[in-house]
C-alpha atoms as a PDB file:
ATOM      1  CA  UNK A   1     -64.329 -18.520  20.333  1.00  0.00           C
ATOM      2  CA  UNK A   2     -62.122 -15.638  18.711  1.00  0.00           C
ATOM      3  CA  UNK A   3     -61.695 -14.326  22.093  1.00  0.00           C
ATOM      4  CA  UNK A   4     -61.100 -17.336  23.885  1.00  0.00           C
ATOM      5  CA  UNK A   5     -58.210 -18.167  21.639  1.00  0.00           C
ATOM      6  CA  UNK A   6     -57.007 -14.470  22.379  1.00  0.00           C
ATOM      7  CA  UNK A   7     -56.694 -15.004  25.802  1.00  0.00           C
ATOM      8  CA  UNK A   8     -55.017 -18.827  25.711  1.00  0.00           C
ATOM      9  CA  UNK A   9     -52.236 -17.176  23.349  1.00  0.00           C
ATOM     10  CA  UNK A  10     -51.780 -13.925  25.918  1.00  0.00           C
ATOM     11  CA  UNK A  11     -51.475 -16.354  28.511  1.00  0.00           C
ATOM     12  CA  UNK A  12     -49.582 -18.888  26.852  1.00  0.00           C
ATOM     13  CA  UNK A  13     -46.842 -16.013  25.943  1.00  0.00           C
ATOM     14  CA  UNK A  14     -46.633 -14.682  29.646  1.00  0.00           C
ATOM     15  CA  UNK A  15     -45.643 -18.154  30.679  1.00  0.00           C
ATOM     16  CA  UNK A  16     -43.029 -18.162  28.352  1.00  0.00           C
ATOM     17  CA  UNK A  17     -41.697 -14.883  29.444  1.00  0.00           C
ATOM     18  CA  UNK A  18     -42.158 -15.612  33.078  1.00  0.00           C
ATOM     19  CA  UNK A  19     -39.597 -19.016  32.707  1.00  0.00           C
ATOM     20  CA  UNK A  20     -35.986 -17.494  33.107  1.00  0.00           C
ATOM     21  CA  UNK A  21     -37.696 -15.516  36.321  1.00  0.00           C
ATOM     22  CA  UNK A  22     -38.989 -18.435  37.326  1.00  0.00           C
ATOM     23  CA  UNK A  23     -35.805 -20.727  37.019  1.00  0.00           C
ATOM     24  CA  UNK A  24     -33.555 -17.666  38.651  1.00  0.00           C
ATOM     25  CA  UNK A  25     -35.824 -17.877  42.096  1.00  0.00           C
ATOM     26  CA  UNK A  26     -35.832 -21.418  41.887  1.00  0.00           C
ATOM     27  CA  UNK A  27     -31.931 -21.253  42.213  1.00  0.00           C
ATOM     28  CA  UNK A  28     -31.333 -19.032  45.151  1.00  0.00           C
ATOM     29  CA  UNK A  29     -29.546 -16.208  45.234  1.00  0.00           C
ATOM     30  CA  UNK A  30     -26.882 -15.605  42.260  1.00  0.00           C
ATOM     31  CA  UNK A  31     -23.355 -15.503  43.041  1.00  0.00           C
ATOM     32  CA  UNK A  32     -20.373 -14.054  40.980  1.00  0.00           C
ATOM     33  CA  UNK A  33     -19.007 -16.597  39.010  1.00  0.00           C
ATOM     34  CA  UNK A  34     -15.201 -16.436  38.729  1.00  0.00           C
ATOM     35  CA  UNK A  35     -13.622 -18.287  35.908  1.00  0.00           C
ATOM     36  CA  UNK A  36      -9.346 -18.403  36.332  1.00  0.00           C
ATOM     37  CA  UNK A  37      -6.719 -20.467  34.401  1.00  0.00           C
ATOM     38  CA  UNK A  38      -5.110 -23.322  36.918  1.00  0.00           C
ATOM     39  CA  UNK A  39      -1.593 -22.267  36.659  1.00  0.00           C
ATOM     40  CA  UNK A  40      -0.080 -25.243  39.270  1.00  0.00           C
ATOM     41  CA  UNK A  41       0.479 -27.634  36.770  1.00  0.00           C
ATOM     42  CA  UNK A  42       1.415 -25.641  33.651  1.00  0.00           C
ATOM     43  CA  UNK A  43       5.462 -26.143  33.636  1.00  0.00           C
ATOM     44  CA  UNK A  44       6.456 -24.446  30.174  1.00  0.00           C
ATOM     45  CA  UNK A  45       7.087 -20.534  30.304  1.00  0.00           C
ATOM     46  CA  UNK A  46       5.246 -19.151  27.453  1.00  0.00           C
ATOM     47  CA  UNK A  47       1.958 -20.946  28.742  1.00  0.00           C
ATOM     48  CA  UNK A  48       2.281 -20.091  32.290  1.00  0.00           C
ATOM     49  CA  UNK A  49       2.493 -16.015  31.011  1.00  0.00           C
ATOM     50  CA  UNK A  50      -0.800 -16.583  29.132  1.00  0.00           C
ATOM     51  CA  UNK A  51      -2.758 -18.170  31.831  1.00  0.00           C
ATOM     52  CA  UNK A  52      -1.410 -15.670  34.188  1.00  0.00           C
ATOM     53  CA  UNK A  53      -2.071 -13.077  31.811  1.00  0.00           C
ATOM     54  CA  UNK A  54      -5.987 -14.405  31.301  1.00  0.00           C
ATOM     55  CA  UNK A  55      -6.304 -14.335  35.041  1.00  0.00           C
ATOM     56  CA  UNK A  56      -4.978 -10.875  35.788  1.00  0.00           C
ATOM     57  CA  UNK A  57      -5.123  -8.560  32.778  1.00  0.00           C
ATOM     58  CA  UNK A  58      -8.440  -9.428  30.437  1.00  0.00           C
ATOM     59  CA  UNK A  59      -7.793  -6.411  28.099  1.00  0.00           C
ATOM     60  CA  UNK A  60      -3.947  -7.339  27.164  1.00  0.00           C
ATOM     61  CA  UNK A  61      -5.064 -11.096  27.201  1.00  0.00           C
ATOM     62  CA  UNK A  62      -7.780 -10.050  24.260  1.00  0.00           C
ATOM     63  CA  UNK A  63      -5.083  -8.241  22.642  1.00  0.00           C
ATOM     64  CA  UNK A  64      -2.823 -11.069  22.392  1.00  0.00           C
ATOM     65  CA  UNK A  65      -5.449 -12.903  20.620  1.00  0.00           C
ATOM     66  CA  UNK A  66      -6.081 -10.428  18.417  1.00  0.00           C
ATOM     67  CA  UNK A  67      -2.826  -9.681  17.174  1.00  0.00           C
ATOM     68  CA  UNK A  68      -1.958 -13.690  17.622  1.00  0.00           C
ATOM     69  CA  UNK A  69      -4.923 -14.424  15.566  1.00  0.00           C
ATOM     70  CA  UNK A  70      -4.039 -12.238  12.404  1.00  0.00           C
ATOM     71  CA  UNK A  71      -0.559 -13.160  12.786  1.00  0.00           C
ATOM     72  CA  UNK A  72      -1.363 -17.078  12.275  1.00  0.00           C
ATOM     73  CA  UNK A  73      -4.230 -15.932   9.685  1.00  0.00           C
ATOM     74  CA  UNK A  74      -0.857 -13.912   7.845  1.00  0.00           C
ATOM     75  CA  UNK A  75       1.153 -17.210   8.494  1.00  0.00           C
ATOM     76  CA  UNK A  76      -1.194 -19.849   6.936  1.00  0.00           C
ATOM     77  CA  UNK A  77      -2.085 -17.232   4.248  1.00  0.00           C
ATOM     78  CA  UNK A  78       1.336 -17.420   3.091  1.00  0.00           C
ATOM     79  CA  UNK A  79       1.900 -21.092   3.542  1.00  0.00           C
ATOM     80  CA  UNK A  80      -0.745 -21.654   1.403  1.00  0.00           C
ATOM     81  CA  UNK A  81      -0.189 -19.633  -1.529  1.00  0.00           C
ATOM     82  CA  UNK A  82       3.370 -21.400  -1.302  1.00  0.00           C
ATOM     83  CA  UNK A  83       2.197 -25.362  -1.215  1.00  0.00           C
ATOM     84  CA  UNK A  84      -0.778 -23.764  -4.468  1.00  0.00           C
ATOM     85  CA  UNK A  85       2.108 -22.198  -6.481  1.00  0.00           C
ATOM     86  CA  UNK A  86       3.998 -25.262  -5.807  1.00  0.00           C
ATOM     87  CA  UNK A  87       0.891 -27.675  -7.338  1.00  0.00           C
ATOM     88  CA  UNK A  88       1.127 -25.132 -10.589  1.00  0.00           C
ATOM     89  CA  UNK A  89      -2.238 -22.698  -8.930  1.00  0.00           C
ATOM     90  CA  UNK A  90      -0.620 -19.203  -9.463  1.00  0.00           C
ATOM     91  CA  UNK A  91      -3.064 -17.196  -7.688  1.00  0.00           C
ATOM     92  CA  UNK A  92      -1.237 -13.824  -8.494  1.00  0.00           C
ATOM     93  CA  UNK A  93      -1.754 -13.921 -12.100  1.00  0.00           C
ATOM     94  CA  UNK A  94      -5.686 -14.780 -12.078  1.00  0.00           C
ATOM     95  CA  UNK A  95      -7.610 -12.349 -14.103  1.00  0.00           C
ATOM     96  CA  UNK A  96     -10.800 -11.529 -12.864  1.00  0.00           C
ATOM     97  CA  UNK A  97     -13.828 -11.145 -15.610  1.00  0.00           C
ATOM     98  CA  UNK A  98     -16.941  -9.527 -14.636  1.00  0.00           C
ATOM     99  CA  UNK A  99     -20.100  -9.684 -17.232  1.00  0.00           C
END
């Protein structure tokens, strides 16, 4: 019986394993996929440099973000210790107390 159930599992888990092979020939044969920003209908300037910069130049597109990214995280950072020092939260004088 032990054995039996040895064999169902091993068989069980090698048509698991076998699916994504099995799915890929069932498809054909793979082609590149190409992903690109429509720029034909983007009128204002600073968008139209983006998507042209996403289509051309990955590497300075993903530095954009990055440094766009911390630049908003800086920006809402501040904006928010503003609008909790305005409701009376001074966040600069909190004393931390460790036991």
């Amino acid at each position: 019986m032990r054995r039996n159930m040895k064999r169902i599992m091993a068989l069980a888990v090698s048509m698991v394993a076998a699916l994504p092979a099995l799915a890929h020939a069932a498809a054909g044969k793979a082609a590149d996929l190409v992903v690109v920003a429509d720029t034909r209908v983007i009128d204002s300037g600073i968008l139209r440099y983006f998507a042209d910069l996403y289509n051309t130049n990955p590497t300075m597109n993903a530095t954009w973000a990055v440094i766009l990214t911390a630049v908003y995280g800086c920006f809402l950072g501040v904006l928010m210790d503003f609008l909790l020092s305005r409701t009376g939260l001074d966040l600069t004088s909190r004393k931390i107390v460790e036991h």
